[in-house]
C-alpha atoms as a PDB file:
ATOM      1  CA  UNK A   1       0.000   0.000   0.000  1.00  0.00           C
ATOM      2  CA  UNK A   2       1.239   3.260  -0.493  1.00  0.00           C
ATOM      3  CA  UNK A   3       1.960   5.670   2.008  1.00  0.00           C
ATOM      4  CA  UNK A   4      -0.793   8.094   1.284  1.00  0.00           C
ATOM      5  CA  UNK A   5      -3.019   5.655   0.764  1.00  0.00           C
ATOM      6  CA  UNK A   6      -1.787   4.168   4.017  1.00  0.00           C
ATOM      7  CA  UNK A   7      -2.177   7.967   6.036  1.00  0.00           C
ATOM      8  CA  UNK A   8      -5.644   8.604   4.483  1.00  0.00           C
ATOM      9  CA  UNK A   9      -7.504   5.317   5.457  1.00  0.00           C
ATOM     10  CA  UNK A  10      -5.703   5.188   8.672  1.00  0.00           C
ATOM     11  CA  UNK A  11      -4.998   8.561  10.262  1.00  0.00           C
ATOM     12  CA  UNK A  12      -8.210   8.942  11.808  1.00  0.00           C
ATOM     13  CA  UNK A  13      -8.282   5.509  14.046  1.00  0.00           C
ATOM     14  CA  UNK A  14      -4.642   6.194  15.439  1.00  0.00           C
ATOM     15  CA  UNK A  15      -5.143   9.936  16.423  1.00  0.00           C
ATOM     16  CA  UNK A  16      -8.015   8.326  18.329  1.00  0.00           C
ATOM     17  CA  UNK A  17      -5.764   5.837  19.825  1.00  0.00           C
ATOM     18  CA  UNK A  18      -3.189   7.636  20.690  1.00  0.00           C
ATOM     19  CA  UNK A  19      -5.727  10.269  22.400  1.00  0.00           C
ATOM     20  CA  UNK A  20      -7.737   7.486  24.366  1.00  0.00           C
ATOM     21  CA  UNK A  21      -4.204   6.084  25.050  1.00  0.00           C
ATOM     22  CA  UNK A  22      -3.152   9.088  26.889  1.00  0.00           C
ATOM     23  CA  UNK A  23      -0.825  11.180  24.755  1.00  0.00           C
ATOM     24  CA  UNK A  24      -2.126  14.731  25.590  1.00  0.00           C
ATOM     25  CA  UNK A  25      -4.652  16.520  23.040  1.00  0.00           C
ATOM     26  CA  UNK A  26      -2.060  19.089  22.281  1.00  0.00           C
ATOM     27  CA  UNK A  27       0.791  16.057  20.775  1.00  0.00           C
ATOM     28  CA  UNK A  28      -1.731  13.964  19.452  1.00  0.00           C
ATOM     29  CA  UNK A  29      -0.862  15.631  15.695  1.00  0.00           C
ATOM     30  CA  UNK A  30       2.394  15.288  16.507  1.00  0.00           C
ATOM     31  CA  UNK A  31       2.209  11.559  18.003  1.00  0.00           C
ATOM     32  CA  UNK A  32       0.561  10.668  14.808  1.00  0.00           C
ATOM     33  CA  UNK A  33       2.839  12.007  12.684  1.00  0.00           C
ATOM     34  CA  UNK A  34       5.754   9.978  14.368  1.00  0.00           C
ATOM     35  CA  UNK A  35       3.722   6.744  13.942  1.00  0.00           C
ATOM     36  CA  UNK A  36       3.031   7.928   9.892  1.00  0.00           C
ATOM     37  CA  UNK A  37       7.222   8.405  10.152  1.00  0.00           C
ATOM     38  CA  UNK A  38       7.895   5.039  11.129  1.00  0.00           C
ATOM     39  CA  UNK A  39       5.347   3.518   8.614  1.00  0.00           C
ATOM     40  CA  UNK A  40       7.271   5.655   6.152  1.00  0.00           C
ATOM     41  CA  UNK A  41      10.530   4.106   6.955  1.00  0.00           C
ATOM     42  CA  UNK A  42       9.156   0.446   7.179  1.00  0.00           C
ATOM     43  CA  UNK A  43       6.823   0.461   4.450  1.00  0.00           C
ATOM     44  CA  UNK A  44       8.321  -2.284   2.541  1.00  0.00           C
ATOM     45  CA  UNK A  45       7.871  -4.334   6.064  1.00  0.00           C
ATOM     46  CA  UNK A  46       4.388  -3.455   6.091  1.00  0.00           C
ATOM     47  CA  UNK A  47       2.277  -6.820   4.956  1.00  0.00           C
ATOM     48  CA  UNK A  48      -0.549  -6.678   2.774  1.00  0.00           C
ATOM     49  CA  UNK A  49      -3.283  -6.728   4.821  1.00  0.00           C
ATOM     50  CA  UNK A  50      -1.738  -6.063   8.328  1.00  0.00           C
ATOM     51  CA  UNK A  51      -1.255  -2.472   7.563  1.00  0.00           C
ATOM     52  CA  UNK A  52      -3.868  -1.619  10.845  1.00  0.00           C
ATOM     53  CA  UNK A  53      -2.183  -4.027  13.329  1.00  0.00           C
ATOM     54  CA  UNK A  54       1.250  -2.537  12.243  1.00  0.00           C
ATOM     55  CA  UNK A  55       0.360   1.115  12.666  1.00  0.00           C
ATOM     56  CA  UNK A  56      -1.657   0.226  15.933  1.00  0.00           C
ATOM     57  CA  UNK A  57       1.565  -1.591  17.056  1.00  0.00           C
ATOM     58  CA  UNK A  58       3.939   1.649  16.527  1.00  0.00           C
ATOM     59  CA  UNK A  59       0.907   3.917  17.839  1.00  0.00           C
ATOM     60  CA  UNK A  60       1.070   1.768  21.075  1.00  0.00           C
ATOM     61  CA  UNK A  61       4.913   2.475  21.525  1.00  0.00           C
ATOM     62  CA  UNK A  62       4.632   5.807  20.300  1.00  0.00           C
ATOM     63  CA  UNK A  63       1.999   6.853  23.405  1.00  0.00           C
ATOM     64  CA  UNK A  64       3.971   4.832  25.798  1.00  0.00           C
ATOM     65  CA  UNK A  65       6.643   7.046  24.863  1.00  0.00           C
ATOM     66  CA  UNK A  66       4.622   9.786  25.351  1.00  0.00           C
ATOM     67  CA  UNK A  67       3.265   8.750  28.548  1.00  0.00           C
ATOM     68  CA  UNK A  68       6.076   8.241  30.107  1.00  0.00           C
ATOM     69  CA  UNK A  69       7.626  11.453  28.743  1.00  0.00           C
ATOM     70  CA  UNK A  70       4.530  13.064  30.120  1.00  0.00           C
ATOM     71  CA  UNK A  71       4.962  11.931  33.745  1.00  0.00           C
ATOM     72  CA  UNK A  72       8.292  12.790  34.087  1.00  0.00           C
ATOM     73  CA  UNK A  73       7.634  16.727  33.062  1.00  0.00           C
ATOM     74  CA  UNK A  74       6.087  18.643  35.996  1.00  0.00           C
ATOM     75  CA  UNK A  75       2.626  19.202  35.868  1.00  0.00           C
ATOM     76  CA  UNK A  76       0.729  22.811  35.155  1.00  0.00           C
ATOM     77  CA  UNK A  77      -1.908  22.701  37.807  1.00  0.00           C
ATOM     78  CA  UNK A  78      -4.501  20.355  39.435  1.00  0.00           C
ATOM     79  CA  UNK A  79      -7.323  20.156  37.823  1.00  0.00           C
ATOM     80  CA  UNK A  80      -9.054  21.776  40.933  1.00  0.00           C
ATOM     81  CA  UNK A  81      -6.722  24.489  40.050  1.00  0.00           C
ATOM     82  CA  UNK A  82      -7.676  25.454  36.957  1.00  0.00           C
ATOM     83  CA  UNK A  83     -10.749  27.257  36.486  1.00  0.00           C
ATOM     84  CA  UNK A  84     -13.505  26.551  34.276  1.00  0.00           C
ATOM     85  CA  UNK A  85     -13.196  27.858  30.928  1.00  0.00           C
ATOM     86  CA  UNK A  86     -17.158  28.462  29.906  1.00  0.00           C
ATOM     87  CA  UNK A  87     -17.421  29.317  25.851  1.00  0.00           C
ATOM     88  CA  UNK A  88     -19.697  32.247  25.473  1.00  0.00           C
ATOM     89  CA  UNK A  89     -21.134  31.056  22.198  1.00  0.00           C
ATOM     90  CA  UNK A  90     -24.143  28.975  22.272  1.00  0.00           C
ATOM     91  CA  UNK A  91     -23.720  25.293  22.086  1.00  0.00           C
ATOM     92  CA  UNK A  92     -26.178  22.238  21.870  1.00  0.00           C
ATOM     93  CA  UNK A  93     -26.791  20.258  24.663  1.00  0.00           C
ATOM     94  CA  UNK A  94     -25.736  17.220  23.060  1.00  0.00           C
ATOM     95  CA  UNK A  95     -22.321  18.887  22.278  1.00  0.00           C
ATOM     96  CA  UNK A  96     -21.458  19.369  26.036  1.00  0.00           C
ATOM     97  CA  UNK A  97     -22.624  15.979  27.752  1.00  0.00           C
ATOM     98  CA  UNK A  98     -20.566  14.282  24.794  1.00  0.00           C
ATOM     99  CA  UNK A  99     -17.418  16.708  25.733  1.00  0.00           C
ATOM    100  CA  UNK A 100     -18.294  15.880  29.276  1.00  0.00           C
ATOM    101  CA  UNK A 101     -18.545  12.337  28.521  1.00  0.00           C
ATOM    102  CA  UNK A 102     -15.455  12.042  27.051  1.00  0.00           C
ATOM    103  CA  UNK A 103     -13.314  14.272  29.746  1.00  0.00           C
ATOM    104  CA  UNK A 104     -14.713  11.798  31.971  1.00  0.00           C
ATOM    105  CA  UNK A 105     -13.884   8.662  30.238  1.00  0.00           C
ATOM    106  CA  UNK A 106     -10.236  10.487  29.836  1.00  0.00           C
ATOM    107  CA  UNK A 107      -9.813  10.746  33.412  1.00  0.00           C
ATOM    108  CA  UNK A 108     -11.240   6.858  33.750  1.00  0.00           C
ATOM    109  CA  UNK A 109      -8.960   5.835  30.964  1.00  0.00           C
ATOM    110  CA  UNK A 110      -5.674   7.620  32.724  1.00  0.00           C
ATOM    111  CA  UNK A 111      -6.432   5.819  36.474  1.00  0.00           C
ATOM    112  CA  UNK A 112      -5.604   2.623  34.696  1.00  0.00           C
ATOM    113  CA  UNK A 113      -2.075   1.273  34.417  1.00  0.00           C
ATOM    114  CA  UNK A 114      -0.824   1.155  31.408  1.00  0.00           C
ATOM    115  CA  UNK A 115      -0.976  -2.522  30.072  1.00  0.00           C
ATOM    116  CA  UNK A 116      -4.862  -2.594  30.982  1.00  0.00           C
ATOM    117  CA  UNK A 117      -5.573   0.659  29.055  1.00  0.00           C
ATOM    118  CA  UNK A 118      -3.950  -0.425  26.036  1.00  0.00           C
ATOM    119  CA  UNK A 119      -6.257  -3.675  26.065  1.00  0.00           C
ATOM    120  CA  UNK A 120      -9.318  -1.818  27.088  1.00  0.00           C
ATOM    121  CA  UNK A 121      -9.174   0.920  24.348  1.00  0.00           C
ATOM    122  CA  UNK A 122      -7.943  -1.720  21.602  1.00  0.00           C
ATOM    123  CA  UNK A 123     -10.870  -3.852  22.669  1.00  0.00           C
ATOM    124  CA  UNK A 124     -13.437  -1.759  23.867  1.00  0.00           C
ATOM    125  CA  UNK A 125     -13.154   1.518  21.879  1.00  0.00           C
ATOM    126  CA  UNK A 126     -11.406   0.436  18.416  1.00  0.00           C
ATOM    127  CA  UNK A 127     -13.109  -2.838  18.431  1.00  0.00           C
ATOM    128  CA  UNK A 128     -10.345  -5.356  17.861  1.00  0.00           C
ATOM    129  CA  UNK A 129     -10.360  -8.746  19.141  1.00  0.00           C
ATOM    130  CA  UNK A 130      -8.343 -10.465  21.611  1.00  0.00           C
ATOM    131  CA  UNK A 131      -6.079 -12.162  19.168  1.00  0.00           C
ATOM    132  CA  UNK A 132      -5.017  -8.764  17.327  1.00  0.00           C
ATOM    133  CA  UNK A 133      -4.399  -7.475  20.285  1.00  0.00           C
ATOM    134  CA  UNK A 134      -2.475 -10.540  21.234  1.00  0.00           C
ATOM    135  CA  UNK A 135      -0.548 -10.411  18.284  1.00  0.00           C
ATOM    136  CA  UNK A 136       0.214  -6.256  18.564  1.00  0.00           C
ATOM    137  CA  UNK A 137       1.140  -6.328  21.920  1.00  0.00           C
ATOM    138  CA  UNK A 138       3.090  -9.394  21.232  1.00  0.00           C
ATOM    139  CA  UNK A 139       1.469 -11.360  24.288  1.00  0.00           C
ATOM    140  CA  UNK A 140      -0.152 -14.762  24.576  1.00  0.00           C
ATOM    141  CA  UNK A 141      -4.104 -14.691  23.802  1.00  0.00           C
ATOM    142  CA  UNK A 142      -4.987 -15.636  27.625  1.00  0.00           C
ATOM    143  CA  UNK A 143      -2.465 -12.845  28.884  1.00  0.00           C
ATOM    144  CA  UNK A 144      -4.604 -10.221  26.688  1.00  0.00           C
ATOM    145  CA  UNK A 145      -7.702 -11.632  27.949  1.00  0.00           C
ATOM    146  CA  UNK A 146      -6.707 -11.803  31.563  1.00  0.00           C
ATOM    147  CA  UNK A 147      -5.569  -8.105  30.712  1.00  0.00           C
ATOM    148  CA  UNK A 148      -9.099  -7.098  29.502  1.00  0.00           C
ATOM    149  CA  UNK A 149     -11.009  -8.943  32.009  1.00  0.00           C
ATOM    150  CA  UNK A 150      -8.797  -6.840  34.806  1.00  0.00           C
ATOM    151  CA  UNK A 151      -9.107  -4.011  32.821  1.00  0.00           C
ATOM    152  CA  UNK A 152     -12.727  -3.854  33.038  1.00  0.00           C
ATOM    153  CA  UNK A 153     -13.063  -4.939  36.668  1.00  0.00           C
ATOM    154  CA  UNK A 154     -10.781  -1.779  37.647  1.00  0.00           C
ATOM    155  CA  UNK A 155     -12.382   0.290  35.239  1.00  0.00           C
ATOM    156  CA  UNK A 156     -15.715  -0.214  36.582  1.00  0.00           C
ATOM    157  CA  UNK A 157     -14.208   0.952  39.931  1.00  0.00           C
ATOM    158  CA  UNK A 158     -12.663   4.242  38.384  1.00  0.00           C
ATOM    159  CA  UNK A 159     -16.286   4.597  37.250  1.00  0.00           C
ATOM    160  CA  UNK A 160     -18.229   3.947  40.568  1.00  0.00           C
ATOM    161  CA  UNK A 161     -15.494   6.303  42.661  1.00  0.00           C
ATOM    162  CA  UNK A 162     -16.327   8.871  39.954  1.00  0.00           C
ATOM    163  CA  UNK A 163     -19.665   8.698  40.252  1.00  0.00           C
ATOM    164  CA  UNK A 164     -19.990   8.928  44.081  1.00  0.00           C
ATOM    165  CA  UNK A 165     -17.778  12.034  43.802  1.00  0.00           C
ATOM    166  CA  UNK A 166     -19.901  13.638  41.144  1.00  0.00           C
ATOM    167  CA  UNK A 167     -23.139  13.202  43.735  1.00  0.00           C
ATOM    168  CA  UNK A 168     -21.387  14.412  46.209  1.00  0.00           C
ATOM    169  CA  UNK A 169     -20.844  17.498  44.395  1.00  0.00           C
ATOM    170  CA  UNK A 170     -24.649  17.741  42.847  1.00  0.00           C
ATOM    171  CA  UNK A 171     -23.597  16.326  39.609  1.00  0.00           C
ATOM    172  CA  UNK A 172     -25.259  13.331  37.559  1.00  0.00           C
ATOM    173  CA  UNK A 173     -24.257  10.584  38.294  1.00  0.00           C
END
C-alpha cells in the first residue's frame, strides 16, 4: 500500500488511539505524525493486509513514549486548580454531555495502568479482538484476555469512585 493511501484510510483511528491512550490533546498531531514516520521508513515491512495491526503496534509504543515522557515533566496545575473555561457562544446540549462524557472517560482511561488501558481501548473503543491485540502487543491470547477482564473490573471501579464524587458534588451521576 502506499503511504498516502496508508495515512488517508488510517490517520483517523490512530489519532483516536493515541488520544484514548493518553498522549495529551495538544501532541496527538504530533504523536501521529511519528507513527506515519515510522510507517514511512518500514513500508516495505508493512504486509498486505496487516497495515492496521502494524500502525496500531507503533501507535502503542509511540503513546507509551509519550506517557512516560509526560509523567516525568512537571505538571501545570490540578485540575481543581484550573478554572472553568465556559465558551460564550451557544452550544447544543448534546455537544457538552458528549465533551463531558469524554473528559470523563479520559480521566477513567488515565487511572488505569498502562498494560490494561492499552487492552481496554484496543478492545473496547477500536473494536479489535483479543487475538489482534495478542498479536500487537506481542502477548499470549490468555495474557490479553486476563488483561481485559482486569481491565474492566478496575475500570468499573474508576467509574463507581467517579460517580460517588460527582453526587457528592450535585452532579449526575
Amino acid at each position: 500500500m502506499e503511504l498516502r493511501a496508508l495515512f488517508e484510510t488510517h490517520y483517523p483511528s490512530i489519532w483516536r488511539l493515541l488520544r484514548r491512550l493518553g498522549v495529551r490533546h495538544a501532541r496527538v498531531d504530533d504523536a501521529a505524525q511519528e507513527v506515519f514516520w515510522v510507517a514511512a521508513r518500514r513500508l516495505s515491512d508493512i504486509e498486505p493486509g496487516r497495515e492496521h495491526s502494524f500502525l496500531y503496534g507503533v501507535a502503542l509504543r509511540v503513546a507509551s513514549q509519550e506517557v512516560r515522557r509526560e509523567s516525568g515533566a512537571m505538571p501545570l496545575a490540578t485540575l481543581e486548580e484550573v478554572p472553568l473555561l465556559v465558551d460564550e457562544r451557544p452550544s447544543a446540549e448534546e455537544q457538552l454531555a458528549e465533551r463531558q462524557a469524554r473528559a470523563l472517560l479520559d480521566d477513567a482511561l488515565d487511572a488505569l495502568p498502562q498494560d490494561l488501558r492499552a487492552v481496554l481501548v484496543l478492545h473496547e473503543l477500536e473494536g479489535l479482538e483479543l487475538r489482534q491485540i495478542a498479536e500487537i502487543e506481542a502477548i499470549p491470547v490468555g495474557t490479553a484476555s486476563s488483561r481485559l477482564r482486569r481491565a474492566r473490573e478496575e475500570f468499573s471501579l474508576i467509574a463507581k469512585r467517579m460517580r460517588a464524587r460527582l453526587q457528592a458534588r450535585g452532579g449526575n451521576g
